[in-house]
PDB file of N, CA and C in Angstrom:
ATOM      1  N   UNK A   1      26.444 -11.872   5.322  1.00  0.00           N
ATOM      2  CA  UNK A   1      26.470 -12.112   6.754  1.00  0.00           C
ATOM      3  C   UNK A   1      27.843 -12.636   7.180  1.00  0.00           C
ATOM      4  N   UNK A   2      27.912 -12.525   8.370  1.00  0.00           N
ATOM      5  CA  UNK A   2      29.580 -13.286   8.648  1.00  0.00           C
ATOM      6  C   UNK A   2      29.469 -14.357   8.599  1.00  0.00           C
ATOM      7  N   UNK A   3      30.367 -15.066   8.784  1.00  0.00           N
ATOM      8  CA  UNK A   3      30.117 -16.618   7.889  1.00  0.00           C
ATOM      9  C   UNK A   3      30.888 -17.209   9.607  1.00  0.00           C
ATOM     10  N   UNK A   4      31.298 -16.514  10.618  1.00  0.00           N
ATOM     11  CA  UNK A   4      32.176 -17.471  11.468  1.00  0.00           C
ATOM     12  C   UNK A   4      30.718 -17.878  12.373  1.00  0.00           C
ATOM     13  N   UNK A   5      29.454 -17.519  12.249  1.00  0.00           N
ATOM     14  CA  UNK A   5      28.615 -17.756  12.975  1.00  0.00           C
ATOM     15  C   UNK A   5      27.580 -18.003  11.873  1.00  0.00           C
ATOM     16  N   UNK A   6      26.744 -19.718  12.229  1.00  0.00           N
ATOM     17  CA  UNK A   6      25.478 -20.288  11.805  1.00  0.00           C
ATOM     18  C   UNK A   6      24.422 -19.307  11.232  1.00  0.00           C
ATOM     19  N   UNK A   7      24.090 -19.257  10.645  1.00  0.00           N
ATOM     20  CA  UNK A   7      22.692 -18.725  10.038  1.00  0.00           C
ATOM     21  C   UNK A   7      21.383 -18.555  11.151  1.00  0.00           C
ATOM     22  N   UNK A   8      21.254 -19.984  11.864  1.00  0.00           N
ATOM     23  CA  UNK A   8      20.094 -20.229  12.778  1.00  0.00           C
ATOM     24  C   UNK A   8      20.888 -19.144  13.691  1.00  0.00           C
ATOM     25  N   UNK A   9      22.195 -19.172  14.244  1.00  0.00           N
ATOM     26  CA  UNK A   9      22.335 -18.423  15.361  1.00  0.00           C
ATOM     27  C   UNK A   9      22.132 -16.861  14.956  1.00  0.00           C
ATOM     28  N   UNK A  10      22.996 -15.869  14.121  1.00  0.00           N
ATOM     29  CA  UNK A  10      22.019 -14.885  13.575  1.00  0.00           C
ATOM     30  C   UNK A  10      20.684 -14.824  13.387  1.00  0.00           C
ATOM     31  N   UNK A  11      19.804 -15.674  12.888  1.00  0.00           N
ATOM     32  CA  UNK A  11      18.464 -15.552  12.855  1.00  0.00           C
ATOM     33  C   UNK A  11      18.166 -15.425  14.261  1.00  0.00           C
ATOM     34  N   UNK A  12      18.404 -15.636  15.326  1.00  0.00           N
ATOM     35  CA  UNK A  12      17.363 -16.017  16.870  1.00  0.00           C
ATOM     36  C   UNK A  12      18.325 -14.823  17.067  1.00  0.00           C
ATOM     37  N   UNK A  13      19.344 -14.524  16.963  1.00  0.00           N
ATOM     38  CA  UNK A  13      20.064 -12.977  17.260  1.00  0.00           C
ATOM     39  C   UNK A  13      19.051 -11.676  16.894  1.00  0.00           C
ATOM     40  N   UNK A  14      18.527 -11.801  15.827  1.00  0.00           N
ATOM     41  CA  UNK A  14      17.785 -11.045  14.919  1.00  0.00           C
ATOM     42  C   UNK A  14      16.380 -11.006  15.876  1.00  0.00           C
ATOM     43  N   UNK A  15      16.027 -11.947  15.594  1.00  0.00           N
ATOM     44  CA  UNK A  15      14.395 -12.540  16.641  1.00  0.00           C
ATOM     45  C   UNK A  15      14.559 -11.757  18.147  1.00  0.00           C
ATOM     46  N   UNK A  16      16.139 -12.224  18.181  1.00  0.00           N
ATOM     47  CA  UNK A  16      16.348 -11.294  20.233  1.00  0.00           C
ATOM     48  C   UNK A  16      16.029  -9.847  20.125  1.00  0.00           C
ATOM     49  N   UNK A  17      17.097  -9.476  19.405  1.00  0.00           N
ATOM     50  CA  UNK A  17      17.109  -7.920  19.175  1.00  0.00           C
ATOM     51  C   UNK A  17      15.658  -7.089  18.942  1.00  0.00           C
ATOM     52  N   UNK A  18      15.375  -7.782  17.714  1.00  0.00           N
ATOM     53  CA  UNK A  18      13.670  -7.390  17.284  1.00  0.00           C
ATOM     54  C   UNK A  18      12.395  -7.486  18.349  1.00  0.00           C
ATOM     55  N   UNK A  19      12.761  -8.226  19.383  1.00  0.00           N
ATOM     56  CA  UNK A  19      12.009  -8.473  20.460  1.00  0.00           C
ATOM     57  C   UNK A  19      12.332  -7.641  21.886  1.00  0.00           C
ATOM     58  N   UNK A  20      13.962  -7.406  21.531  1.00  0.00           N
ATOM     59  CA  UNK A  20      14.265  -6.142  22.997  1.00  0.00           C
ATOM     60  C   UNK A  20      13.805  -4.986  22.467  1.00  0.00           C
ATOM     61  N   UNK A  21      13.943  -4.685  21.449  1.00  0.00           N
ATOM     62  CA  UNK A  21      14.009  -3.204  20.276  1.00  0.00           C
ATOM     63  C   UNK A  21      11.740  -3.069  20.677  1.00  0.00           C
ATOM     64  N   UNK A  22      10.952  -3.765  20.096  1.00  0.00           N
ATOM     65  CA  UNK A  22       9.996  -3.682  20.802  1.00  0.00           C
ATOM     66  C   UNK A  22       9.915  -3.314  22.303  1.00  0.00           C
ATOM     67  N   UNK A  23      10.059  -4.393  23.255  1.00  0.00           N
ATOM     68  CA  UNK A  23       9.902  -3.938  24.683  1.00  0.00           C
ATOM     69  C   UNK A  23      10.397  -2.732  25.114  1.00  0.00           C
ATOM     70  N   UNK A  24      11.470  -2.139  24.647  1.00  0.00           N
ATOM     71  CA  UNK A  24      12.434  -0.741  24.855  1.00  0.00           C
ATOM     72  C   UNK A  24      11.307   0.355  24.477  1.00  0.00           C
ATOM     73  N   UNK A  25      11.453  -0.115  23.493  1.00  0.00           N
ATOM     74  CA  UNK A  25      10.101   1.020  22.839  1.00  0.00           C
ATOM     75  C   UNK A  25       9.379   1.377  23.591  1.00  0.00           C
ATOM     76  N   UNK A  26       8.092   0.385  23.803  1.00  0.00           N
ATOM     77  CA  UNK A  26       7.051   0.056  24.809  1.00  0.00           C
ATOM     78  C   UNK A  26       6.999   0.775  26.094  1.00  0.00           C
ATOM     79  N   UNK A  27       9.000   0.400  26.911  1.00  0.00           N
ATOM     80  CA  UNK A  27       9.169   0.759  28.347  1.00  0.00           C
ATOM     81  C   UNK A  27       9.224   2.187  28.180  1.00  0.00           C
ATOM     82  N   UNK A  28       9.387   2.795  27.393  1.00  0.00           N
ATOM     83  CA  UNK A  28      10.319   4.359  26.565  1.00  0.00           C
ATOM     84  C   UNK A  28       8.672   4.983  26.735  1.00  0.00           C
ATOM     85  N   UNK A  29       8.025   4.426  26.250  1.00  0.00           N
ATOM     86  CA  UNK A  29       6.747   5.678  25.777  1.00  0.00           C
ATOM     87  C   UNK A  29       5.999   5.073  27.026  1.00  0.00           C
ATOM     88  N   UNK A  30       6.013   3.801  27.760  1.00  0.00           N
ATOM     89  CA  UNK A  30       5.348   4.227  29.201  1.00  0.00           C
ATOM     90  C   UNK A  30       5.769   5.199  30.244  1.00  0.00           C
ATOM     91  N   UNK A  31       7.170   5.698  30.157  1.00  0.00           N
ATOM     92  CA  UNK A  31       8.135   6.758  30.809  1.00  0.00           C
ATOM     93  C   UNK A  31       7.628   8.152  30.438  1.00  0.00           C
ATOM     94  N   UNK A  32       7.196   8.228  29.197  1.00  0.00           N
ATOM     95  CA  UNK A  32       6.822   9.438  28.607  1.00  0.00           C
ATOM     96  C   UNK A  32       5.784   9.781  29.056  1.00  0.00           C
ATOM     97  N   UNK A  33       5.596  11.282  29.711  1.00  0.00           N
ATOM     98  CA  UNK A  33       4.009  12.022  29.574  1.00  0.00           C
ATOM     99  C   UNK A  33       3.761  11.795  28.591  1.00  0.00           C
ATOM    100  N   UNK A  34       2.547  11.534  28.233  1.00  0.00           N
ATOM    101  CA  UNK A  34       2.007  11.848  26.933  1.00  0.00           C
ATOM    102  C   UNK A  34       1.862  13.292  26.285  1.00  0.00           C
ATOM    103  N   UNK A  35       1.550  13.711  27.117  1.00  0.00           N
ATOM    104  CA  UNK A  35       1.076  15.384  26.704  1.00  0.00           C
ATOM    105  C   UNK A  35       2.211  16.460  26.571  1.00  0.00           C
ATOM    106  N   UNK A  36       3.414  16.134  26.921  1.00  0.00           N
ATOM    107  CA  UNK A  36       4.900  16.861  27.250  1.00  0.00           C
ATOM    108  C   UNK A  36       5.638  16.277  26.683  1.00  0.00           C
ATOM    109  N   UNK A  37       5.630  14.668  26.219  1.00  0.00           N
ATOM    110  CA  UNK A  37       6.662  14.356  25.648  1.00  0.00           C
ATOM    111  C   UNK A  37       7.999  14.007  26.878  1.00  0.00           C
ATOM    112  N   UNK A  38       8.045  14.239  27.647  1.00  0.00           N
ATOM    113  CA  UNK A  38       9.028  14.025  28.851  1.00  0.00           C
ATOM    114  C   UNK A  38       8.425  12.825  29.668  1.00  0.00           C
ATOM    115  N   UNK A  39       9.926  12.901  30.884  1.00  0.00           N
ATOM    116  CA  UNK A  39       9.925  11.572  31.911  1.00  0.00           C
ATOM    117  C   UNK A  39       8.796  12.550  33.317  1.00  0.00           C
ATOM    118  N   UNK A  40       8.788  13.814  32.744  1.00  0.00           N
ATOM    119  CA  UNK A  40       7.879  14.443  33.915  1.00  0.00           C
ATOM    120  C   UNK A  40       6.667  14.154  34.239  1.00  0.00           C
ATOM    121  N   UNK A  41       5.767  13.677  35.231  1.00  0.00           N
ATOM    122  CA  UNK A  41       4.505  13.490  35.406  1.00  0.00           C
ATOM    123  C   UNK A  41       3.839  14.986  35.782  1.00  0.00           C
ATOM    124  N   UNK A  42       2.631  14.602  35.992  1.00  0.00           N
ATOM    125  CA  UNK A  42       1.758  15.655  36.220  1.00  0.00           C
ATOM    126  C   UNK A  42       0.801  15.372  37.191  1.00  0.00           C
ATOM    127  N   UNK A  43       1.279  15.634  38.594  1.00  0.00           N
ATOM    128  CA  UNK A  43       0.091  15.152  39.634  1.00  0.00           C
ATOM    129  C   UNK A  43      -0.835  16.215  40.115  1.00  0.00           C
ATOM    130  N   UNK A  44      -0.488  17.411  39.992  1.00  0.00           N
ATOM    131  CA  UNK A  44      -0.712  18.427  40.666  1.00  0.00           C
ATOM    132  C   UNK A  44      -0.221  20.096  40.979  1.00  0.00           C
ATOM    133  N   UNK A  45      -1.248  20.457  41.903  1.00  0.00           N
ATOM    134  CA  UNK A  45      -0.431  21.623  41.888  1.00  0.00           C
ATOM    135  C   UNK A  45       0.011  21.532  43.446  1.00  0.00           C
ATOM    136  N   UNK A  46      -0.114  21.232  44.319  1.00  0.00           N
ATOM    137  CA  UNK A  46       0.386  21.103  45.899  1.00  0.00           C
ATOM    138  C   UNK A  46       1.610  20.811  46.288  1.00  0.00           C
ATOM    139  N   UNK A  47       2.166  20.949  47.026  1.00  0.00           N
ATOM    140  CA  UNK A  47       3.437  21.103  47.259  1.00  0.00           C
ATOM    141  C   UNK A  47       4.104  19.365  47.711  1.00  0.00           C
ATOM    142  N   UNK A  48       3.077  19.163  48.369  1.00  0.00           N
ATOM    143  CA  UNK A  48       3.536  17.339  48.371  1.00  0.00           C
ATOM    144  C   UNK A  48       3.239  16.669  47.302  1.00  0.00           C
ATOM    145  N   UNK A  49       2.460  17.076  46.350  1.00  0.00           N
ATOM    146  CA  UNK A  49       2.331  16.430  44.518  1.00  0.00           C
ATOM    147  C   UNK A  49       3.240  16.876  44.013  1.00  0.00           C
ATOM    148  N   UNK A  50       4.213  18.335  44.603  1.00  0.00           N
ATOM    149  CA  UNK A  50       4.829  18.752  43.378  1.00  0.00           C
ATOM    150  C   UNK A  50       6.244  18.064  44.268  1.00  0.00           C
ATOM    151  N   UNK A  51       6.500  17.500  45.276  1.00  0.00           N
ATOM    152  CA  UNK A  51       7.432  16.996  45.555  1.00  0.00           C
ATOM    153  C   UNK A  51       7.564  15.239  45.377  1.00  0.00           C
ATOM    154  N   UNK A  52       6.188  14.837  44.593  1.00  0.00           N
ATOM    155  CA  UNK A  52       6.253  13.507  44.306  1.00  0.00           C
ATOM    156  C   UNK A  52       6.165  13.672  43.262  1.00  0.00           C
ATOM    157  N   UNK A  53       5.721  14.430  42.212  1.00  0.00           N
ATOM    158  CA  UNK A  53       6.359  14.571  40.640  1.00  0.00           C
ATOM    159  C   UNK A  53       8.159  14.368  40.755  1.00  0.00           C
ATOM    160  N   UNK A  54       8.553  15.738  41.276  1.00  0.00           N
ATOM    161  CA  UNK A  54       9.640  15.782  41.484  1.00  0.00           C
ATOM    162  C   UNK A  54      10.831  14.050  41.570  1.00  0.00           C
ATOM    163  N   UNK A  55      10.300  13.282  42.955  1.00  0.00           N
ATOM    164  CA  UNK A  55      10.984  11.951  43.215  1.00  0.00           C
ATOM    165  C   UNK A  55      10.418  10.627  41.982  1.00  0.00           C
ATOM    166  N   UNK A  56       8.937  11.027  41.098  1.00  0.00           N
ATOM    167  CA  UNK A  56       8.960  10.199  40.555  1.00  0.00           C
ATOM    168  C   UNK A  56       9.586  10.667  39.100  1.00  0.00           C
ATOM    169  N   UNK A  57       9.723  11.837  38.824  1.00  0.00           N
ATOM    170  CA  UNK A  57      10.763  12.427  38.108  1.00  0.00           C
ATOM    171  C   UNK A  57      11.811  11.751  37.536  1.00  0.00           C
ATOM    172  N   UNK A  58      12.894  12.124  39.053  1.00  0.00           N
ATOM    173  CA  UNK A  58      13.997  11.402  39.408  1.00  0.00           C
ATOM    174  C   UNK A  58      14.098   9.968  39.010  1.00  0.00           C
ATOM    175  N   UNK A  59      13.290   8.914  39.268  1.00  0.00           N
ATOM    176  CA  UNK A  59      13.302   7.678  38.755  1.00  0.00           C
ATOM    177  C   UNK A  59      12.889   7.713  37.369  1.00  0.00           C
ATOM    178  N   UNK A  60      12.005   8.080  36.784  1.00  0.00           N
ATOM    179  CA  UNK A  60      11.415   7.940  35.739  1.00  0.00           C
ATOM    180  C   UNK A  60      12.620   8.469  34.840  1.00  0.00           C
ATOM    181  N   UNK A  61      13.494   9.378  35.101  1.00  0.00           N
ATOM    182  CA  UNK A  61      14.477   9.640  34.259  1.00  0.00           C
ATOM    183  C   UNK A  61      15.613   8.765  34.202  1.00  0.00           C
ATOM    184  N   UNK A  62      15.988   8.225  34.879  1.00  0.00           N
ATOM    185  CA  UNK A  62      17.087   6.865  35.218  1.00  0.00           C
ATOM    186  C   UNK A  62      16.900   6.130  34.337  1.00  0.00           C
ATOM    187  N   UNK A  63      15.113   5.697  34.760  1.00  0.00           N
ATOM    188  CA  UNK A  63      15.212   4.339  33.806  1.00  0.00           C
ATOM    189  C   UNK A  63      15.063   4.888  32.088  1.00  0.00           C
ATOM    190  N   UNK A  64      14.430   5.850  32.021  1.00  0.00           N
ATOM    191  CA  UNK A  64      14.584   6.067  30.837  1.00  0.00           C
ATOM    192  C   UNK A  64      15.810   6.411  30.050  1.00  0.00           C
ATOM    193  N   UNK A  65      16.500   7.216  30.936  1.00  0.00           N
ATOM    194  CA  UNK A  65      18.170   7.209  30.306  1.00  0.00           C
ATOM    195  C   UNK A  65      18.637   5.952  30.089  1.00  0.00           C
ATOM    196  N   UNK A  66      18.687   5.033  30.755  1.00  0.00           N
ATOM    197  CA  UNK A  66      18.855   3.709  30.869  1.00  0.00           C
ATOM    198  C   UNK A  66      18.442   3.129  29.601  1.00  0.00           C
ATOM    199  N   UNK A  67      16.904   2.612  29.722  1.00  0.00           N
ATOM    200  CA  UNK A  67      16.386   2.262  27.983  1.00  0.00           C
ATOM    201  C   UNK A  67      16.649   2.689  26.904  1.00  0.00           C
ATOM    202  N   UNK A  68      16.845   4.535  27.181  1.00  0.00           N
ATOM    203  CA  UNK A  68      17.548   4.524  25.233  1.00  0.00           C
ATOM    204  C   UNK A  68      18.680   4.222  25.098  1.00  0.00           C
ATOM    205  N   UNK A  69      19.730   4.002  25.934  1.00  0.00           N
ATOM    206  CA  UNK A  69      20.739   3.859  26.269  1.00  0.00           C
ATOM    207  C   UNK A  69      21.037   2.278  25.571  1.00  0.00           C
ATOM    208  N   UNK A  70      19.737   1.673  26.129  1.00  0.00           N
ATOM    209  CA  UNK A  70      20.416   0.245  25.635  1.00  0.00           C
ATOM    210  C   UNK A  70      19.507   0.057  24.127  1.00  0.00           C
ATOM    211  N   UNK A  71      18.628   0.891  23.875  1.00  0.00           N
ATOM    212  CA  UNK A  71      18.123   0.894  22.565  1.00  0.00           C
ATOM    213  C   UNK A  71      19.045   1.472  21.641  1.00  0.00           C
ATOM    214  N   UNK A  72      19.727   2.026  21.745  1.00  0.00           N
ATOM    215  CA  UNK A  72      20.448   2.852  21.214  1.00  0.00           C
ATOM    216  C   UNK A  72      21.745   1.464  20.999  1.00  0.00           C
ATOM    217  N   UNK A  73      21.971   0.744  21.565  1.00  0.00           N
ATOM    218  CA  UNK A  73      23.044  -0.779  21.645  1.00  0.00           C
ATOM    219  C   UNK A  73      22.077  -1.682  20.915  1.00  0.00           C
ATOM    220  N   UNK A  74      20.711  -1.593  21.162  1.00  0.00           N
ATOM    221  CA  UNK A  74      20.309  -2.792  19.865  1.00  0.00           C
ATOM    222  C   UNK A  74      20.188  -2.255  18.959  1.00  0.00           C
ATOM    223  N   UNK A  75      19.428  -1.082  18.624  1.00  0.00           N
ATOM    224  CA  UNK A  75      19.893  -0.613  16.866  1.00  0.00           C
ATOM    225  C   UNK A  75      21.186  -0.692  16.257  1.00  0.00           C
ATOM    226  N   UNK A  76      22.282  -0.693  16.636  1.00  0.00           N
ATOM    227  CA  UNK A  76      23.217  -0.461  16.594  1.00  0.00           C
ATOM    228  C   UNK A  76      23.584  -2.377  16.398  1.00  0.00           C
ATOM    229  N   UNK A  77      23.363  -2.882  17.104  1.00  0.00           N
ATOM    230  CA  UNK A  77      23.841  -4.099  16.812  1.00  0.00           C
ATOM    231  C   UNK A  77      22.893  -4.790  15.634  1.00  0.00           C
ATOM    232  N   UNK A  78      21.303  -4.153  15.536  1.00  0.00           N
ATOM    233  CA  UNK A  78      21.124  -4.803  14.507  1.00  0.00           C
ATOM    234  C   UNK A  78      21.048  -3.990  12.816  1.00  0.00           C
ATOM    235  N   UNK A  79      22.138  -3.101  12.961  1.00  0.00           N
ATOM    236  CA  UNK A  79      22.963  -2.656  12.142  1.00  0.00           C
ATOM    237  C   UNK A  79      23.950  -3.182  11.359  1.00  0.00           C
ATOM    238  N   UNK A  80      24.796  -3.534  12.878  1.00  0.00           N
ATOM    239  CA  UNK A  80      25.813  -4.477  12.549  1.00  0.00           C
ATOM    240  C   UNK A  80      25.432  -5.906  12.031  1.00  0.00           C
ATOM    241  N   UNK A  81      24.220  -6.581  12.428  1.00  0.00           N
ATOM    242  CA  UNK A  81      23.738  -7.629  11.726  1.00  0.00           C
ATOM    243  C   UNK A  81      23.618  -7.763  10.390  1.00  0.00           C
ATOM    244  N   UNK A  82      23.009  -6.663  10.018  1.00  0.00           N
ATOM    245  CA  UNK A  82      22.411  -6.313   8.793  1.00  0.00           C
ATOM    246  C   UNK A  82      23.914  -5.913   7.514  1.00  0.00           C
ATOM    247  N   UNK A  83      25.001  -5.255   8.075  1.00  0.00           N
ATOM    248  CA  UNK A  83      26.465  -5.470   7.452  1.00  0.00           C
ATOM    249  C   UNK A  83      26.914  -6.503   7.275  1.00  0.00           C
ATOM    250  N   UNK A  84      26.570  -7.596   8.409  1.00  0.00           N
ATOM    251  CA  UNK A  84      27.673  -8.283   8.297  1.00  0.00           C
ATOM    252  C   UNK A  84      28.679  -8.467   9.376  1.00  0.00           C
ATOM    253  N   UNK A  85      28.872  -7.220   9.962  1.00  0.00           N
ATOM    254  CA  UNK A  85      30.259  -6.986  11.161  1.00  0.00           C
ATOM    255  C   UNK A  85      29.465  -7.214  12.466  1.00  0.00           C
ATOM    256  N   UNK A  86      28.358  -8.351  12.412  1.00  0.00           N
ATOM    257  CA  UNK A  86      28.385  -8.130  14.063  1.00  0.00           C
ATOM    258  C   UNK A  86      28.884  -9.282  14.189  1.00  0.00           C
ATOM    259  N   UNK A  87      29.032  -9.092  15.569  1.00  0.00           N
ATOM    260  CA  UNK A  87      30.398 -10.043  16.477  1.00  0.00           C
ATOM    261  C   UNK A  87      31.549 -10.267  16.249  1.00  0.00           C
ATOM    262  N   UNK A  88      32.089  -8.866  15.500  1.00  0.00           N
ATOM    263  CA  UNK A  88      33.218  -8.397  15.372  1.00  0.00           C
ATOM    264  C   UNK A  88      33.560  -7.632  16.272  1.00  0.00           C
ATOM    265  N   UNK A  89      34.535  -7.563  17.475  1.00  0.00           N
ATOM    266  CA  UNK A  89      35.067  -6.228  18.576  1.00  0.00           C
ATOM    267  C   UNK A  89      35.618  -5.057  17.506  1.00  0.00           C
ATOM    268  N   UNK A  90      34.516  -4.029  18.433  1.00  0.00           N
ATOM    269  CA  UNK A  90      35.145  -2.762  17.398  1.00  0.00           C
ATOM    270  C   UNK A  90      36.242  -2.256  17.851  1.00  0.00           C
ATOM    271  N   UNK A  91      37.135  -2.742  18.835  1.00  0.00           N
ATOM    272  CA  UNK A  91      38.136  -2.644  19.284  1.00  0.00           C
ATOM    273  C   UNK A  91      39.801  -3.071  18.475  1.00  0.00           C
ATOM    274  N   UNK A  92      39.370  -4.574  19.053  1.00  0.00           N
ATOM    275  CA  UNK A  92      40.736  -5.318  18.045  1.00  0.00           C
ATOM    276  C   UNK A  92      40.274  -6.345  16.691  1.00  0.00           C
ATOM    277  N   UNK A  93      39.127  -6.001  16.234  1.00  0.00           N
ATOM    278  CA  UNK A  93      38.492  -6.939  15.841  1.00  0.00           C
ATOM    279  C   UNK A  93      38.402  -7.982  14.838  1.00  0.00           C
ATOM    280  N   UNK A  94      38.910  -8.787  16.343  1.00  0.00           N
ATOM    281  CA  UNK A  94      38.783 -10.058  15.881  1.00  0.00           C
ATOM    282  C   UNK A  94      37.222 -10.427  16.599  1.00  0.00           C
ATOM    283  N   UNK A  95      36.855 -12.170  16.578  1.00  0.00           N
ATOM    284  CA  UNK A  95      35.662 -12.347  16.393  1.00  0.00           C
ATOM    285  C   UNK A  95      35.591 -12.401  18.108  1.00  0.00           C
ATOM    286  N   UNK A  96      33.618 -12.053  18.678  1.00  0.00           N
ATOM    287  CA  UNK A  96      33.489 -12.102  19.839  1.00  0.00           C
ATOM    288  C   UNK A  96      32.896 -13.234  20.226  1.00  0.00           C
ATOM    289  N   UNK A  97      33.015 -13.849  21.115  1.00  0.00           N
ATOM    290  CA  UNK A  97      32.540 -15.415  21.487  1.00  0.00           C
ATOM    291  C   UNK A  97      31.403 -15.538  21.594  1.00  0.00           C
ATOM    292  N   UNK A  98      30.551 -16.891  20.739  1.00  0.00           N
ATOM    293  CA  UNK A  98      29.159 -16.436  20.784  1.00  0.00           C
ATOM    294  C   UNK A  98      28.506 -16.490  21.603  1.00  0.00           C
ATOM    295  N   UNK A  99      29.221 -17.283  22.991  1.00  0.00           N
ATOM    296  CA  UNK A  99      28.438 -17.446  24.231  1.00  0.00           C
ATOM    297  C   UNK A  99      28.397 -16.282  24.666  1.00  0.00           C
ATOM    298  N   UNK A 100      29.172 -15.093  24.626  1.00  0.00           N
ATOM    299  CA  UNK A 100      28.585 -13.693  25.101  1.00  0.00           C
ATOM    300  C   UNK A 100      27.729 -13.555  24.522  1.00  0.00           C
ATOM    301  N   UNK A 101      27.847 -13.391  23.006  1.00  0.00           N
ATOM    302  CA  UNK A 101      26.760 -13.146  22.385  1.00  0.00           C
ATOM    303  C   UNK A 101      25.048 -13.192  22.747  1.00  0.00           C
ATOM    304  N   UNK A 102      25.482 -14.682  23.252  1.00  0.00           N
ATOM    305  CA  UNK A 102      23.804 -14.895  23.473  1.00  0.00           C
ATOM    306  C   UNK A 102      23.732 -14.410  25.398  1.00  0.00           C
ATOM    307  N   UNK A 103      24.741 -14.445  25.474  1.00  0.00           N
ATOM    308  CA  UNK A 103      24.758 -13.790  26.826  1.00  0.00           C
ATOM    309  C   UNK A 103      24.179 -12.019  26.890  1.00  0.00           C
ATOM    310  N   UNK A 104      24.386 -11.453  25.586  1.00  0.00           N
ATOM    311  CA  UNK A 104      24.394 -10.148  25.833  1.00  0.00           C
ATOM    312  C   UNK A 104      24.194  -9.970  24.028  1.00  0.00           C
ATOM    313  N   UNK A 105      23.350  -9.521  23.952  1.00  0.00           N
ATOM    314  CA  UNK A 105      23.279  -9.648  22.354  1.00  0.00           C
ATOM    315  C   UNK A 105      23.919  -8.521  21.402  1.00  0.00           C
ATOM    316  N   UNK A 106      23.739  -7.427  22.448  1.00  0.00           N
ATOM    317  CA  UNK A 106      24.287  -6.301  21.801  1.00  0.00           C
ATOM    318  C   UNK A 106      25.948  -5.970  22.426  1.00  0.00           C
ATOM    319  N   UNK A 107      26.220  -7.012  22.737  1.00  0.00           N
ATOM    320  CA  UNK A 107      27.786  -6.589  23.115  1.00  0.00           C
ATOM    321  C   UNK A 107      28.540  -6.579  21.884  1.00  0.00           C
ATOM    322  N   UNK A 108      29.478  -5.244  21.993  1.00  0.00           N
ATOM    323  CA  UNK A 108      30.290  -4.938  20.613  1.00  0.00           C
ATOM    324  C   UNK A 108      31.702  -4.903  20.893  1.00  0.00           C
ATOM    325  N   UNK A 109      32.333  -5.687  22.266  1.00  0.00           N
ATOM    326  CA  UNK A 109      33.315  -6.193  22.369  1.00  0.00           C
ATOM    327  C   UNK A 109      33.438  -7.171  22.568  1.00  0.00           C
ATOM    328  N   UNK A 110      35.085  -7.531  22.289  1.00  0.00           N
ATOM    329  CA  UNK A 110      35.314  -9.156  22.924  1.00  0.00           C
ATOM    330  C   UNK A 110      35.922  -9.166  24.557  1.00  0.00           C
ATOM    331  N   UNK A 111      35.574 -10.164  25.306  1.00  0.00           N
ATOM    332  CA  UNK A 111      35.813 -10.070  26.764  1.00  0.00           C
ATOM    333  C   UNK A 111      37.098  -9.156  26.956  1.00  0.00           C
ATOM    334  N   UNK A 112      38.046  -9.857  26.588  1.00  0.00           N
ATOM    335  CA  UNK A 112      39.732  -9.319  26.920  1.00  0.00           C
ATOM    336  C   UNK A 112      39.563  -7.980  26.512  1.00  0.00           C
ATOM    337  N   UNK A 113      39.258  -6.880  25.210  1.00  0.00           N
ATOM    338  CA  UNK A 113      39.046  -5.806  25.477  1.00  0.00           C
ATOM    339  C   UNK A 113      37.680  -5.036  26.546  1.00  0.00           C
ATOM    340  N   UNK A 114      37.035  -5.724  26.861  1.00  0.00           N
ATOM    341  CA  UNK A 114      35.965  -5.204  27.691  1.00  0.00           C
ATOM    342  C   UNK A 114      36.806  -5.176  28.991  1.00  0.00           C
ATOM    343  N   UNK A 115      37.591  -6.485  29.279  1.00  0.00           N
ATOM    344  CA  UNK A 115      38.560  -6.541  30.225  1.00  0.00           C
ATOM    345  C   UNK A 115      39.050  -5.436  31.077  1.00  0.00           C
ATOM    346  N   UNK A 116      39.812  -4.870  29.568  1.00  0.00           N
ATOM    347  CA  UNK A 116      40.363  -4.164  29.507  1.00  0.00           C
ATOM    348  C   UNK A 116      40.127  -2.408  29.520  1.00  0.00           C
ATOM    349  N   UNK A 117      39.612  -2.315  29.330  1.00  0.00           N
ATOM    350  CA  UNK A 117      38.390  -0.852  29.518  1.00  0.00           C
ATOM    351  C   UNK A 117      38.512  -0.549  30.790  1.00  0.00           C
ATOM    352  N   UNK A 118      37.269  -1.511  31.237  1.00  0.00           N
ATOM    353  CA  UNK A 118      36.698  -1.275  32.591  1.00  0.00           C
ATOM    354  C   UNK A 118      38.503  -1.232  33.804  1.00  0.00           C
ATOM    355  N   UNK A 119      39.302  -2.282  33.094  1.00  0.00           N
ATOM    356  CA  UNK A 119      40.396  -1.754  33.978  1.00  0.00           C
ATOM    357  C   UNK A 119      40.883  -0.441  34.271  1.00  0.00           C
ATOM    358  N   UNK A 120      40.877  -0.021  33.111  1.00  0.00           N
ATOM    359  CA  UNK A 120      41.655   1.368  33.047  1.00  0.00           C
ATOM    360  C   UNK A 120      40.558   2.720  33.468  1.00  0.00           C
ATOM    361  N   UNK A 121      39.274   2.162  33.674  1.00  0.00           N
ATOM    362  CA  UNK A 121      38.242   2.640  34.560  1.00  0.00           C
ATOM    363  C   UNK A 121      38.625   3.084  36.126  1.00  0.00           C
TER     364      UNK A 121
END
């Protein structure tokens, strides 16, 4: 494990992650038809059902892009747990401050390069 951060603080890192990584899940397969596998519902065949499939569609795909999106940032960070290299910036990396950390668990930069990104955004 990295040694510039406590044991207890990795452990409740671990506990966070393992606990967003659940709820993601959870939010992910309530998004899903069941029967299609997709963010598509199934209200009907009428033209005002098929235009509220359609708008709940539209949302239902957001947030779900959204959730794997950030599931896809906690596996990934508790990857990096599991190496060793988390709260390392995969940027310049040196170490990331742990108050982000617990601010954001799966952040895989340090501020000044995140800074820096979004500037050149």
């Amino acid at each position: 494990m990295n040694s510039s951060f406590s044991k207890e603080f990795l452990a409740e890192t671990k506990e966070t992650l393992e606990k967003q990584k659940i709820r993601l899940e959870r939010q992910i397969g309530d998004l899903t038809n069941k029967e299609t596998g997709s963010a598509f519902p199934s209200y009907g065949e009428g033209e005002d059902e098929s235009a509220e499939e359609v708008a709940t569609y539209d949302a239902n795909l957001q947030l779900l892009d959204a959730n794997q999106s950030e599931l896809r940032d906690v596996n990934e960070s508790m990857v990096r747990l599991e190496k060793g290299t988390y709260g390392i910036c995969k940027y310049c990396n040196n170490p990331i401050d742990e108050q982000r950390l617990r601010a954001r668990a799966t952040s895989s930069s340090c501020v000044a390069c995140k800074k820096a990104l979004t500037q050149e955004l």
